[in-house]
N, C-alpha and C. Protein backbone atom coordinates (compact mmCIF):
# COMPACT_ATOMS: atom_id res chain seq x y z
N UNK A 1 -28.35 -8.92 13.16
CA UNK A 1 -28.62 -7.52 12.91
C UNK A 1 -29.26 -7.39 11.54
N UNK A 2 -30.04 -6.86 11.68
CA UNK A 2 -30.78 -6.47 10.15
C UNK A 2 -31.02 -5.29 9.54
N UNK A 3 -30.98 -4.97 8.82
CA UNK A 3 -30.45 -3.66 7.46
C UNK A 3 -32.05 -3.42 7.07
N UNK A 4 -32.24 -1.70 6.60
CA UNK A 4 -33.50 -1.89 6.16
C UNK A 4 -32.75 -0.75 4.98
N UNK A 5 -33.38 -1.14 3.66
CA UNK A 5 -32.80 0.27 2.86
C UNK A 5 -32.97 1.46 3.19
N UNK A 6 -32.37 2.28 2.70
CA UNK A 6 -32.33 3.70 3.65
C UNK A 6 -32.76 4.22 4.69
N UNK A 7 -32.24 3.25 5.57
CA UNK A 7 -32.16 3.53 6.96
C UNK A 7 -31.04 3.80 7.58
N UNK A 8 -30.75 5.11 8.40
CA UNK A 8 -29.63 5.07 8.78
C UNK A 8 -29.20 3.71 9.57
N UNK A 9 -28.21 3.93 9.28
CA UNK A 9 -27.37 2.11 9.61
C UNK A 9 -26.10 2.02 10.38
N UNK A 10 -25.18 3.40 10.43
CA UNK A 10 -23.64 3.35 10.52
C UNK A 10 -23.31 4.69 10.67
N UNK A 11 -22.72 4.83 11.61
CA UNK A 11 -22.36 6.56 11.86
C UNK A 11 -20.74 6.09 12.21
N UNK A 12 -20.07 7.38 11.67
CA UNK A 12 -19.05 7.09 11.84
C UNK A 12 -18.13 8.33 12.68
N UNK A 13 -17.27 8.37 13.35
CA UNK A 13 -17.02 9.46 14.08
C UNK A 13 -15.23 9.91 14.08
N UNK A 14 -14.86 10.80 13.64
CA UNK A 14 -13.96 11.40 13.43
C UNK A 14 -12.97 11.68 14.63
N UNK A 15 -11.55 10.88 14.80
CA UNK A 15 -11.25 11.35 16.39
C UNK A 15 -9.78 11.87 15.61
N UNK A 16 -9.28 12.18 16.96
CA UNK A 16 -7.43 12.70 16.92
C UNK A 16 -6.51 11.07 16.83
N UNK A 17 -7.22 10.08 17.44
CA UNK A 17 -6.44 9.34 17.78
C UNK A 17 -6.94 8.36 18.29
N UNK A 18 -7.12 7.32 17.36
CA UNK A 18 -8.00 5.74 17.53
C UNK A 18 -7.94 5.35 18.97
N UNK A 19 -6.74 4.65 18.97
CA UNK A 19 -6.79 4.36 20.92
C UNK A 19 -6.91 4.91 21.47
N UNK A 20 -7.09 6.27 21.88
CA UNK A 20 -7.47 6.80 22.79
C UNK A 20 -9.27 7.29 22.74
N UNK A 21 -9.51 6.93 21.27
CA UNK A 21 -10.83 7.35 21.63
C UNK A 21 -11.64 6.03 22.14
N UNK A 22 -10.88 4.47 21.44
CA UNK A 22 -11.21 3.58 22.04
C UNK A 22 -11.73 3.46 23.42
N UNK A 23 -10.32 3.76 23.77
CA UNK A 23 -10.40 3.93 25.38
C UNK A 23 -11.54 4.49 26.26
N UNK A 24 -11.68 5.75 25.59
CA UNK A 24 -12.74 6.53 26.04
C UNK A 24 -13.86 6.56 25.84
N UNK A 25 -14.49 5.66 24.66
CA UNK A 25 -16.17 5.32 24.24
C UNK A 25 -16.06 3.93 25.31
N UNK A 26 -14.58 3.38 25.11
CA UNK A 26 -15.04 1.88 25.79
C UNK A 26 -15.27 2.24 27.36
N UNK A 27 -14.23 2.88 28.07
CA UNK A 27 -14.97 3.21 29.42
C UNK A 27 -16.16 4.19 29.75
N UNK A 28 -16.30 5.23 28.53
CA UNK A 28 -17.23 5.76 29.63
C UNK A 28 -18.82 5.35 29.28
N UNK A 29 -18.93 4.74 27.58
CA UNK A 29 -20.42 3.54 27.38
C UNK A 29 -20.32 1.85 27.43
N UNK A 30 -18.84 1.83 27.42
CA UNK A 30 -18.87 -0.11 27.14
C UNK A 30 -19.00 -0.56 25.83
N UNK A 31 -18.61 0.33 25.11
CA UNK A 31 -18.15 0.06 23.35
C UNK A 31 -17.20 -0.88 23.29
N UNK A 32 -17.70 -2.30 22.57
CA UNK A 32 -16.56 -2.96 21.76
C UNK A 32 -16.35 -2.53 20.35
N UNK A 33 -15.00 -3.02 19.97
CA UNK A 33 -14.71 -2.36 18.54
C UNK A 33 -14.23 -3.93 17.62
N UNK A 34 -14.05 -3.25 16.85
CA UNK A 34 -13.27 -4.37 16.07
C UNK A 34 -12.39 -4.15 15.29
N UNK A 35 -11.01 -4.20 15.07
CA UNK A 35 -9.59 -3.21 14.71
C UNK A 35 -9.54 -3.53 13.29
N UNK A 36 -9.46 -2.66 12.28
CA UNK A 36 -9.15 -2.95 11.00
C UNK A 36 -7.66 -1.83 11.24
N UNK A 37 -6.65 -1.96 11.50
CA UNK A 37 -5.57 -1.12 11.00
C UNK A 37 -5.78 -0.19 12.28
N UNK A 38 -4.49 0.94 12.35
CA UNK A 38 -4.50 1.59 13.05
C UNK A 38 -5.30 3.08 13.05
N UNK A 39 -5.90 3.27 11.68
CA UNK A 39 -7.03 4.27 11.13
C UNK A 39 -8.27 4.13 11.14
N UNK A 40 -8.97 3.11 11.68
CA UNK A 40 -9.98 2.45 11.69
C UNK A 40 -10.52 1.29 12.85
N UNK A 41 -11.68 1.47 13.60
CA UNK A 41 -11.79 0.71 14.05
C UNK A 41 -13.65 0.69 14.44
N UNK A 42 -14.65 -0.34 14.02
CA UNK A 42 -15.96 -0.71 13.75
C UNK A 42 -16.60 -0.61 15.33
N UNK A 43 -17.22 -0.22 15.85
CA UNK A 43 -18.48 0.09 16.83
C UNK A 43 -19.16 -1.08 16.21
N UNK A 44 -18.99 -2.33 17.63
CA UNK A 44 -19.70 -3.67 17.50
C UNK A 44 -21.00 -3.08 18.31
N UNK A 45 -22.43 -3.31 17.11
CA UNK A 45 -23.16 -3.77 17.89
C UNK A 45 -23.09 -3.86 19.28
N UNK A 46 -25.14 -3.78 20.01
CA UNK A 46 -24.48 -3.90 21.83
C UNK A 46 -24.68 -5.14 21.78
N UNK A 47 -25.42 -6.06 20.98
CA UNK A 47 -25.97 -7.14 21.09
C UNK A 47 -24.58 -8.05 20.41
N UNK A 48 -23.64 -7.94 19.90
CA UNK A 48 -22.37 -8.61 19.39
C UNK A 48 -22.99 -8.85 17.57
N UNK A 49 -24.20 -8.87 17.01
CA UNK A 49 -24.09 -8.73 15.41
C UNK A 49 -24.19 -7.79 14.79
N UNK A 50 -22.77 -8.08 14.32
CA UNK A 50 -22.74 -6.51 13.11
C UNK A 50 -21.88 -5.53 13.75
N UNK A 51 -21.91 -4.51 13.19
CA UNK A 51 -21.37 -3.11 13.83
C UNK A 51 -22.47 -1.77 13.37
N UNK A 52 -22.28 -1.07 13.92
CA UNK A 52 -22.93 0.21 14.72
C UNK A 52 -22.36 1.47 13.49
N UNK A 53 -21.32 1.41 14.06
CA UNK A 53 -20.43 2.76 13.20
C UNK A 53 -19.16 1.87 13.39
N UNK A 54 -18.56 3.38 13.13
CA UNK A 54 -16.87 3.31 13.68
C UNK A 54 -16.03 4.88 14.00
N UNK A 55 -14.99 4.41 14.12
CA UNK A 55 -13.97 5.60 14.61
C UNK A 55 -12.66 5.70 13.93
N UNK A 56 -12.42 6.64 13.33
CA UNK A 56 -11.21 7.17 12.30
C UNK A 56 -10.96 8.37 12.26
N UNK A 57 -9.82 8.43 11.81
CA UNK A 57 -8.89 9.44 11.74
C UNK A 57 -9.18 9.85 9.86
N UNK A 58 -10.47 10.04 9.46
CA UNK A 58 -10.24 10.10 8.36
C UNK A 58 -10.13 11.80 7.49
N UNK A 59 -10.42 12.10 7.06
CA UNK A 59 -9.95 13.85 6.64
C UNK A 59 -11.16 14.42 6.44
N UNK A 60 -12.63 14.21 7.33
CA UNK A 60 -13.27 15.01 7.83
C UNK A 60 -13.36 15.26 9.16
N UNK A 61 -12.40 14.86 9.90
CA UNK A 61 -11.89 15.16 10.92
C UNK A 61 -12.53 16.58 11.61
N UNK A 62 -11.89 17.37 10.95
CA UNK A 62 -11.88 18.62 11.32
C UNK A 62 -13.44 19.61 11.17
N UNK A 63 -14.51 19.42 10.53
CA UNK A 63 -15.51 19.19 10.71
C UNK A 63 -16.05 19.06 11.91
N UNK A 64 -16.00 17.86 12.96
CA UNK A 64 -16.43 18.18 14.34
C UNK A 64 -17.88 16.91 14.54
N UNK A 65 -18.13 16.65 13.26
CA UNK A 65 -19.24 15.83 12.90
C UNK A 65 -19.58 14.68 12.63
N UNK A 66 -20.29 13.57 12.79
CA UNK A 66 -20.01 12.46 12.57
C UNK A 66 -20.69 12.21 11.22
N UNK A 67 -20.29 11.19 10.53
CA UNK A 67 -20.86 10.95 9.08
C UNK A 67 -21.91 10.06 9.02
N UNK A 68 -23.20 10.06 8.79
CA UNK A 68 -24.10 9.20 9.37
C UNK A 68 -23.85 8.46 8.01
N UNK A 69 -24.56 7.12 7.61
CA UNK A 69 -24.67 6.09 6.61
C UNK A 69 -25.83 5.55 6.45
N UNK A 70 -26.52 5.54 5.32
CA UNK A 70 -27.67 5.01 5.46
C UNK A 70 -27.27 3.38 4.18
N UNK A 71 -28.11 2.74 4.26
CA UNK A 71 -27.65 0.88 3.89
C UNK A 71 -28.72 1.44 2.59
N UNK A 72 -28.13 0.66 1.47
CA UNK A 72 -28.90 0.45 0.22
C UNK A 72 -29.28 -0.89 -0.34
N UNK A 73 -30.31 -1.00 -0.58
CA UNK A 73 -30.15 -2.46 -1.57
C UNK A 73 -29.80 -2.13 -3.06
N UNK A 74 -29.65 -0.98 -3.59
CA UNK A 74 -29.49 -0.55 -4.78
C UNK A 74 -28.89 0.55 -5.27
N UNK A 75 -27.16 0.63 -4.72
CA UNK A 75 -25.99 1.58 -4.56
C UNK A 75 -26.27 2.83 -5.90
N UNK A 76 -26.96 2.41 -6.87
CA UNK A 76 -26.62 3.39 -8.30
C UNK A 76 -28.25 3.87 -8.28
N UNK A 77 -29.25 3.13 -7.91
CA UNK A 77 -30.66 3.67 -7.89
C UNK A 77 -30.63 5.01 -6.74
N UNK A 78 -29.70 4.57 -5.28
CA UNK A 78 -29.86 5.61 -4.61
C UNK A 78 -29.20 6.79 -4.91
N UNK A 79 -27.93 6.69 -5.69
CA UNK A 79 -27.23 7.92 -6.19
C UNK A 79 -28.16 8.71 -7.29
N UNK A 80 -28.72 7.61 -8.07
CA UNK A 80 -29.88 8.56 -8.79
C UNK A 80 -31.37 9.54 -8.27
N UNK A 81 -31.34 8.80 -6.74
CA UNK A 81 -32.48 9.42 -6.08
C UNK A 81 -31.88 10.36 -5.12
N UNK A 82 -30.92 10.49 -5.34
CA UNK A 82 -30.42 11.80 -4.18
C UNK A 82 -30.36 12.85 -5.10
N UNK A 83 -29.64 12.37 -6.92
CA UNK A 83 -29.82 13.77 -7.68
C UNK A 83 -31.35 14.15 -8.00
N UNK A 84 -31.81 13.40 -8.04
CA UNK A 84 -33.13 13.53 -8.31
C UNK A 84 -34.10 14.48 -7.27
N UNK A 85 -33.82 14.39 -6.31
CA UNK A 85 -33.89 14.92 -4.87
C UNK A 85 -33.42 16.51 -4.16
N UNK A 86 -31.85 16.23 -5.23
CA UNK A 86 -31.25 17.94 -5.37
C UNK A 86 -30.17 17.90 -4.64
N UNK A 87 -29.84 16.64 -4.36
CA UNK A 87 -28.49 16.54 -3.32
C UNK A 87 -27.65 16.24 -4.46
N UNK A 88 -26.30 16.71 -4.09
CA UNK A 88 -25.07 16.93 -4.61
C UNK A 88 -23.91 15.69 -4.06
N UNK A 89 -23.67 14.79 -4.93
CA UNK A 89 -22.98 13.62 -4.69
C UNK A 89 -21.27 13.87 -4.90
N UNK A 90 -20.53 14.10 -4.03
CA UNK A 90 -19.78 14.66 -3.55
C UNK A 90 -18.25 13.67 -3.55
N UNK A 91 -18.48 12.43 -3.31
CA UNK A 91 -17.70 11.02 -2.94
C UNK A 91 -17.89 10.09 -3.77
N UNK A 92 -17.61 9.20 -4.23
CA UNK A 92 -17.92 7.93 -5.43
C UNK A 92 -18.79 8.17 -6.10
N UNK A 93 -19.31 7.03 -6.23
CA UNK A 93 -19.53 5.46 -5.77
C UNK A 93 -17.88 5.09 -6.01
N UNK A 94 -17.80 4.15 -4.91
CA UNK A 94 -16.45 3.77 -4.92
C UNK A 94 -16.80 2.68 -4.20
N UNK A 95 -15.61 1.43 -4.15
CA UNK A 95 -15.54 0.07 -3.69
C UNK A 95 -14.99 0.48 -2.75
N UNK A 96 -15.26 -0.64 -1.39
CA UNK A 96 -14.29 -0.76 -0.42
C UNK A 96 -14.19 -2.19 0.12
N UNK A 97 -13.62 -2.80 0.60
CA UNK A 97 -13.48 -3.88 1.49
C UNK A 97 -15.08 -4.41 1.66
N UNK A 98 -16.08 -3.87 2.13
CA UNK A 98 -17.15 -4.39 2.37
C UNK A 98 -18.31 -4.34 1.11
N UNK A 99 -17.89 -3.69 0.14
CA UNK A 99 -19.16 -3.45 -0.69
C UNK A 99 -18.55 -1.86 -1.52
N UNK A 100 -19.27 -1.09 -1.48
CA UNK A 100 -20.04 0.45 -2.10
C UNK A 100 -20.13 1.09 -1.72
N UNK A 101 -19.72 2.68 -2.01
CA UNK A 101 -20.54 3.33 -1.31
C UNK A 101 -20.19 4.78 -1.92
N UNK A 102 -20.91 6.07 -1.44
CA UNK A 102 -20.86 7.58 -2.03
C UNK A 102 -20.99 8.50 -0.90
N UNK A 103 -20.50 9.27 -1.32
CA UNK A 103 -21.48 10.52 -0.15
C UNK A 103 -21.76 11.76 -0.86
N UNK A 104 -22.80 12.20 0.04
CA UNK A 104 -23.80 13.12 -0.61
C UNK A 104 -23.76 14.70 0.34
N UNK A 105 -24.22 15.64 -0.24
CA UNK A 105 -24.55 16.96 0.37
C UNK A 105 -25.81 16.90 0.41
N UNK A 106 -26.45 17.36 1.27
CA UNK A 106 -28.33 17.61 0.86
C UNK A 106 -28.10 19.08 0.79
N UNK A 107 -29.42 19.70 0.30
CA UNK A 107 -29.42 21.04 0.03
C UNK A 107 -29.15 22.29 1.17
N UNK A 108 -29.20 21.78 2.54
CA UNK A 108 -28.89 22.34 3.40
C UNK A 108 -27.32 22.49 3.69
N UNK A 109 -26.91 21.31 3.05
CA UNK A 109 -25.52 21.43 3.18
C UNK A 109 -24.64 20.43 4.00
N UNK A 110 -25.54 20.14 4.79
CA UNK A 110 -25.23 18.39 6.01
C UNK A 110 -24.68 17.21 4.57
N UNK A 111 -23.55 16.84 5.21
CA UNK A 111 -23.03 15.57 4.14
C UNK A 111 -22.76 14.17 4.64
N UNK A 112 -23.67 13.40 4.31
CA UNK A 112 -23.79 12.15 4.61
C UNK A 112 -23.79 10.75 3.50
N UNK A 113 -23.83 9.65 3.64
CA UNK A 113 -22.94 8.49 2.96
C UNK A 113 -24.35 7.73 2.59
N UNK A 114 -24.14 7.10 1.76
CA UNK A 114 -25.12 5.34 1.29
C UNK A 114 -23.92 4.64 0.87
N UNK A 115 -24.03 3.22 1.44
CA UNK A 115 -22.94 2.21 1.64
C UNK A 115 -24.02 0.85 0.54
N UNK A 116 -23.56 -0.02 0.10
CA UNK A 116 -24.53 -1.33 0.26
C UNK A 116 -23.37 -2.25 0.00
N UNK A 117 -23.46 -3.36 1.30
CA UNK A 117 -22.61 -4.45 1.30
C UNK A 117 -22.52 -5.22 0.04
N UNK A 118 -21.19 -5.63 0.16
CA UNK A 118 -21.13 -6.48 -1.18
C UNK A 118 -21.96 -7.78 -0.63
N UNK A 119 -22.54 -8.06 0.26
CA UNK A 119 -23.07 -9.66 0.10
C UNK A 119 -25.13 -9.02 0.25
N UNK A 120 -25.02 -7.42 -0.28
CA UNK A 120 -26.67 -7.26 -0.30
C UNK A 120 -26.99 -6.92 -1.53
């Protein structure tokens, strides 16, 4: 799987309840996942490299919306080009398990993420 900078890359989708949404992306498209914990779980790729998104219970829940992600090669250049831009950085930059990442408002008001792996 290959990454292009700011390209959306990773959407992530907000449920009531991991296994059961499992259940329900896996039967009704044929979604594999990959389990980090019971709050979390990664949308494998259809082709098996990488992952897609994922599915959590996280506290934009209620929203209704999924959080799209776009991949960076340069986590602090893109936070500078979103203010630069007029978007309102809302979330980090903060570490996680895989790397980096922030989220942003654009001027319309839609709030979405830049991630960049720790091995990019």
């Amino acid at each position: 799987m290959r990454h292009h900078h700011h390209s959306i890359d990773y959407v992530e989708l907000y449920v009531d309840d991991v296994p059961a949404a499992k259940a329900f992306y896996g039967s009704a498209f044929g979604w594999r996942f990959n389990d980090y914990g019971e709050a979390y779980a990664g949308i494998q790729a259809p082709d098996g490299d990488g992952e897609v998104g994922g599915i959590t219970t996280g506290d934009q829940r209620g929203a209704g919306a999924p959080l799209v992600l776009m991949i960076s090669d340069d986590l602090d250049g893109s936070v500078r080009a979103v203010r630069d831009a007029g978007g309102e950085v809302t979330e980090g930059p903060y570490d996680y398990p895989g790397g980096r990442r922030f989220h942003f408002r654009d001027p319309s008001g839609n709030v979405l993420g830049v991630f960049q792996p720790s091995d990019g």
